[in-house]
C-alpha atoms as a PDB file:
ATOM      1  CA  UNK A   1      15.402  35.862  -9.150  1.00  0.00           C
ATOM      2  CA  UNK A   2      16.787  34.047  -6.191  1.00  0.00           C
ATOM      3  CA  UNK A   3      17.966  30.439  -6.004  1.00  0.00           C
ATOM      4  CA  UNK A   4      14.670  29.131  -4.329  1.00  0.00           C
ATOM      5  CA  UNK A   5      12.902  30.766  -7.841  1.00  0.00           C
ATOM      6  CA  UNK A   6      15.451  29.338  -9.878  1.00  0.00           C
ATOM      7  CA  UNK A   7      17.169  25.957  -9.167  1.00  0.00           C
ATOM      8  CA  UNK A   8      20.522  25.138  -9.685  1.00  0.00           C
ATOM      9  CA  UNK A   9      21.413  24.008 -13.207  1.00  0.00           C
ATOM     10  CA  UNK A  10      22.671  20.288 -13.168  1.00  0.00           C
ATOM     11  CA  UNK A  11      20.369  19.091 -10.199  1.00  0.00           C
ATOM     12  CA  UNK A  12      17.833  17.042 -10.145  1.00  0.00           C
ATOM     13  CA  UNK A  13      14.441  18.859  -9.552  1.00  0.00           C
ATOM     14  CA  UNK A  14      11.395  16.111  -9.739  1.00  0.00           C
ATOM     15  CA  UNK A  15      11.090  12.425 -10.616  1.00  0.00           C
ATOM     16  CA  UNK A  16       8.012  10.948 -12.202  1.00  0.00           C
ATOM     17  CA  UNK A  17       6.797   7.010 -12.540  1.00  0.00           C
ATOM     18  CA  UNK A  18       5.117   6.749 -15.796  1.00  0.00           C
ATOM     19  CA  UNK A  19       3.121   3.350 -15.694  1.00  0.00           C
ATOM     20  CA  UNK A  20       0.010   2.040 -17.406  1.00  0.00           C
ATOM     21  CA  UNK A  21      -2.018   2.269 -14.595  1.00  0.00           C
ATOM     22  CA  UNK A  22      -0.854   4.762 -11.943  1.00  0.00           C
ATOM     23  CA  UNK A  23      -3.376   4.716  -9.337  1.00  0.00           C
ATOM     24  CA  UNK A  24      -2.171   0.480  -8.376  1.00  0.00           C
ATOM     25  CA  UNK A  25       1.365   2.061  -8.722  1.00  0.00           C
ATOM     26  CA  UNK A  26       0.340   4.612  -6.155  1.00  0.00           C
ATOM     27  CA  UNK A  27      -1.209   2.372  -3.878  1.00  0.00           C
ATOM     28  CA  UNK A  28       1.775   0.015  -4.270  1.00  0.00           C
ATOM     29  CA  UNK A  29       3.984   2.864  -3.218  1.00  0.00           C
ATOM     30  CA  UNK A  30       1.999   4.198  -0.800  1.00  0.00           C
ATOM     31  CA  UNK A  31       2.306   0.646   1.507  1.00  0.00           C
ATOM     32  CA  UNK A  32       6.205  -0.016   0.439  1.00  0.00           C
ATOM     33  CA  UNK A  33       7.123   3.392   1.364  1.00  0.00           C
ATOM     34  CA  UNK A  34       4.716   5.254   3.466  1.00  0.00           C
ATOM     35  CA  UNK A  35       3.620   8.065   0.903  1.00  0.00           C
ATOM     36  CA  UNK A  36       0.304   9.609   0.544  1.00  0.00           C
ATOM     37  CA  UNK A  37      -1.254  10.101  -2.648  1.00  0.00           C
ATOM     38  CA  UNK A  38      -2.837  13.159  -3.910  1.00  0.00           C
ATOM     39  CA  UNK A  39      -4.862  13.012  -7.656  1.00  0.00           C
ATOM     40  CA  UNK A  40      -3.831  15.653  -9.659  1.00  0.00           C
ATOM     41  CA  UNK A  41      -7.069  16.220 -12.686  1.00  0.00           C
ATOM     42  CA  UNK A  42      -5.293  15.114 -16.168  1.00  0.00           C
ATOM     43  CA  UNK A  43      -8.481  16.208 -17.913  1.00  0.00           C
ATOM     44  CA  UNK A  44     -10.306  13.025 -18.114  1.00  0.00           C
ATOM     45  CA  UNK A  45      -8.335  10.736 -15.845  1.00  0.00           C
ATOM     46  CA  UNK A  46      -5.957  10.980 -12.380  1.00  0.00           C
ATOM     47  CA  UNK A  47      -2.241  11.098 -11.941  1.00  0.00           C
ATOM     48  CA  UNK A  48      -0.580  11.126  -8.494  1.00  0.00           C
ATOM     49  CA  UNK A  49       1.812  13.684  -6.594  1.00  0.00           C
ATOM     50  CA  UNK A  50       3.312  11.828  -4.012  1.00  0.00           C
ATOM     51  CA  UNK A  51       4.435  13.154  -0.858  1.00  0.00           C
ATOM     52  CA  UNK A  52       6.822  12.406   2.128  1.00  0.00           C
ATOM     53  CA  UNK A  53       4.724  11.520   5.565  1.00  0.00           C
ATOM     54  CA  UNK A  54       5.373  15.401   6.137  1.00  0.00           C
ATOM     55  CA  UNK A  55       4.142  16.381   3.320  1.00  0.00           C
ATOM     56  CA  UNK A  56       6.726  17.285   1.245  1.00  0.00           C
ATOM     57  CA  UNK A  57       6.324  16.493  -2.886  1.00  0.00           C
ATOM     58  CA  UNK A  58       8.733  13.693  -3.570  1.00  0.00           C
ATOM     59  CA  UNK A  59       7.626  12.524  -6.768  1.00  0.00           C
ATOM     60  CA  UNK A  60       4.786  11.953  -9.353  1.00  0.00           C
ATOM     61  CA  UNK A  61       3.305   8.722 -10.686  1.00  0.00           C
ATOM     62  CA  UNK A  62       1.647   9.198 -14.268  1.00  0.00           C
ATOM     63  CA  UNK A  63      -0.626   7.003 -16.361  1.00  0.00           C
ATOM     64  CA  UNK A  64       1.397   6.648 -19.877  1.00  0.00           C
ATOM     65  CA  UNK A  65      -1.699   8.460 -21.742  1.00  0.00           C
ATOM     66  CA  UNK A  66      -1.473  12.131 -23.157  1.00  0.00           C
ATOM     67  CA  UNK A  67       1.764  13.446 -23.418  1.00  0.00           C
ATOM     68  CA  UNK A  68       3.222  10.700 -21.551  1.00  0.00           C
ATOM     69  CA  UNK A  69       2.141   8.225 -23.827  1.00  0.00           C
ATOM     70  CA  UNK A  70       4.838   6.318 -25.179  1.00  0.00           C
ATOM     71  CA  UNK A  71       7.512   6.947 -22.657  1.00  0.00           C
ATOM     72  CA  UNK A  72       9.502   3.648 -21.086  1.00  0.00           C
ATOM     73  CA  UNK A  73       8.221   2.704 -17.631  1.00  0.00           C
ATOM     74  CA  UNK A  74      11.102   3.564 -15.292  1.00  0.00           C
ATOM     75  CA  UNK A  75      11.969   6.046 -12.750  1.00  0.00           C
ATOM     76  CA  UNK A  76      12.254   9.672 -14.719  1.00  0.00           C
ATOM     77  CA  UNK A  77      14.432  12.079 -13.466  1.00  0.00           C
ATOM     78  CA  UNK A  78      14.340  15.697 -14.298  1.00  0.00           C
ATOM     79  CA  UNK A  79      17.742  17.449 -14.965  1.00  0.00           C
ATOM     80  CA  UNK A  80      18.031  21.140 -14.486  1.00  0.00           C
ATOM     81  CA  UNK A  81      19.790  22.838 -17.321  1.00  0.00           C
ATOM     82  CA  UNK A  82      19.781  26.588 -18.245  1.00  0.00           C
ATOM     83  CA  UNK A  83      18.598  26.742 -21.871  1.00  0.00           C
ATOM     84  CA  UNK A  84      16.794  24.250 -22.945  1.00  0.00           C
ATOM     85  CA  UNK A  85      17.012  24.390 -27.080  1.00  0.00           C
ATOM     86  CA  UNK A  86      20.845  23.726 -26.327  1.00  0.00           C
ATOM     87  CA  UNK A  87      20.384  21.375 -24.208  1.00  0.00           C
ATOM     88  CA  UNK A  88      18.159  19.648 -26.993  1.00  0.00           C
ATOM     89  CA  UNK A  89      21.117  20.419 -29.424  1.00  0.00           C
ATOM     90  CA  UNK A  90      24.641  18.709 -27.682  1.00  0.00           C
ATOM     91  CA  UNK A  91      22.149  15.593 -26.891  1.00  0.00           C
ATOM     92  CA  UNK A  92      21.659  15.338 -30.619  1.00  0.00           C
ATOM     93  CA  UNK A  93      25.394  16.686 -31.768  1.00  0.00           C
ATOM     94  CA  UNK A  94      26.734  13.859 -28.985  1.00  0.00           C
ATOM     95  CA  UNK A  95      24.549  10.328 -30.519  1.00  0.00           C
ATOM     96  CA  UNK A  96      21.247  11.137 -28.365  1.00  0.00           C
ATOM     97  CA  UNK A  97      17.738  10.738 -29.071  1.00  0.00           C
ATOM     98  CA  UNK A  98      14.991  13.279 -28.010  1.00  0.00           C
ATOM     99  CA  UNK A  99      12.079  10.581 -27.304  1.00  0.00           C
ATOM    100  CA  UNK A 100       9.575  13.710 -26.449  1.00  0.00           C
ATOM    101  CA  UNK A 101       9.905  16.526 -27.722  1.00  0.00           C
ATOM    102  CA  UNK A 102      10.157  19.899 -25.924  1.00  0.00           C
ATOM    103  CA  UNK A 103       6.914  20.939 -24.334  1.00  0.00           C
ATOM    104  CA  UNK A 104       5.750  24.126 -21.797  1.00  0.00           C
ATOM    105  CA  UNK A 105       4.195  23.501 -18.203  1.00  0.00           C
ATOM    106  CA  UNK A 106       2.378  26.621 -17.971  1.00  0.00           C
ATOM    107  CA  UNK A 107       3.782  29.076 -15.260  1.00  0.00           C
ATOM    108  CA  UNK A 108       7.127  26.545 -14.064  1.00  0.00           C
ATOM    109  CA  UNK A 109       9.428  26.367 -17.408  1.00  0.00           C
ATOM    110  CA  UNK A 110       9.961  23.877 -20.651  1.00  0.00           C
ATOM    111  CA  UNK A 111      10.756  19.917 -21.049  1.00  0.00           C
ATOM    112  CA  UNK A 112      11.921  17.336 -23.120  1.00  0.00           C
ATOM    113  CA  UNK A 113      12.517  13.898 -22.225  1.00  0.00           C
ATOM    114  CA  UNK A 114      15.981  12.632 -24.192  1.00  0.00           C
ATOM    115  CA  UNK A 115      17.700   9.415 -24.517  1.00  0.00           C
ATOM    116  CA  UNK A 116      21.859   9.238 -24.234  1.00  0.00           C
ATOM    117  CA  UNK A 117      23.806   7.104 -26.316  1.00  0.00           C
ATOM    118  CA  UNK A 118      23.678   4.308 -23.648  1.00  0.00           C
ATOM    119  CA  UNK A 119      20.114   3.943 -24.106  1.00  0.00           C
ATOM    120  CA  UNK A 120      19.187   5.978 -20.256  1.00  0.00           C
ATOM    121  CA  UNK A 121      16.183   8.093 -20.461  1.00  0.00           C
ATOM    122  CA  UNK A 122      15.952  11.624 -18.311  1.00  0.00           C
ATOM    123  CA  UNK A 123      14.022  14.485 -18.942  1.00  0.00           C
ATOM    124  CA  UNK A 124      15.549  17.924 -19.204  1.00  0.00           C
ATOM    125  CA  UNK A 125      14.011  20.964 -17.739  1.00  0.00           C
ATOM    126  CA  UNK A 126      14.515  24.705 -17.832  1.00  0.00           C
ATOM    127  CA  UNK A 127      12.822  26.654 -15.742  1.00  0.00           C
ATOM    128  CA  UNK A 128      10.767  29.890 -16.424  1.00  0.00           C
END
């Protein structure tokens, strides 16, 4: 597959905002910054892809329900990396925490969100 398929391992790829309530979040964003909110159907409730005045996806904001629920609101980045399960493995070996655990967005690859011995949260991802 070519690079635009597959992104470089080590790069950052997406960024979420997981928040108790993401739709003020949005709106809060939307007049600090100038992006336009689009709902994207959680099953039940809305979170947000956010996008550049040209319309390029920049980021998502997230309710902390579902599989978000539980995660520390702050900026999450996600971190390339090519294989996931040993990924998962040095952040344990090295004195991290996985804080969710691995999980499959159907159709665009695998995630886990870990914690590093500092206490910084990111989310790793390995593409499909």
């Amino acid at each position: 597959m070519s690079d635009t398929q597959h992104p470089k391992v080590g790069t950052v790829g997406w960024r979420d905002l997981t928040v108790d309530d993401a739709e003020s979040l949005s709106a809060f964003y939307q007049q600090v910054v100038g992006w336009q909110a689009s709902p994207v159907d959680m099953d039940g409730y809305d979170d947000f892809a956010m996008s550049a005045e040209d319309g390029t996806a920049v980021a998502g904001i997230c309710h902390a329900k579902g599989g978000n629920a539980g995660l520390p609101a702050q900026w999450l980045l996600y971190i390339h990396v090519a294989d996931l399960d040993t990924s998962i493995a040095s952040c344990l070996k090295l004195g991290g925490k996985v804080i969710a655990p691995a999980r499959t967005i159907a159709g665009q690859g695998r995630f886990c969100v870990i914690q590093d011995p500092a206490g910084a949260v990111a989310a790793l991802f390995e593409a499909s």
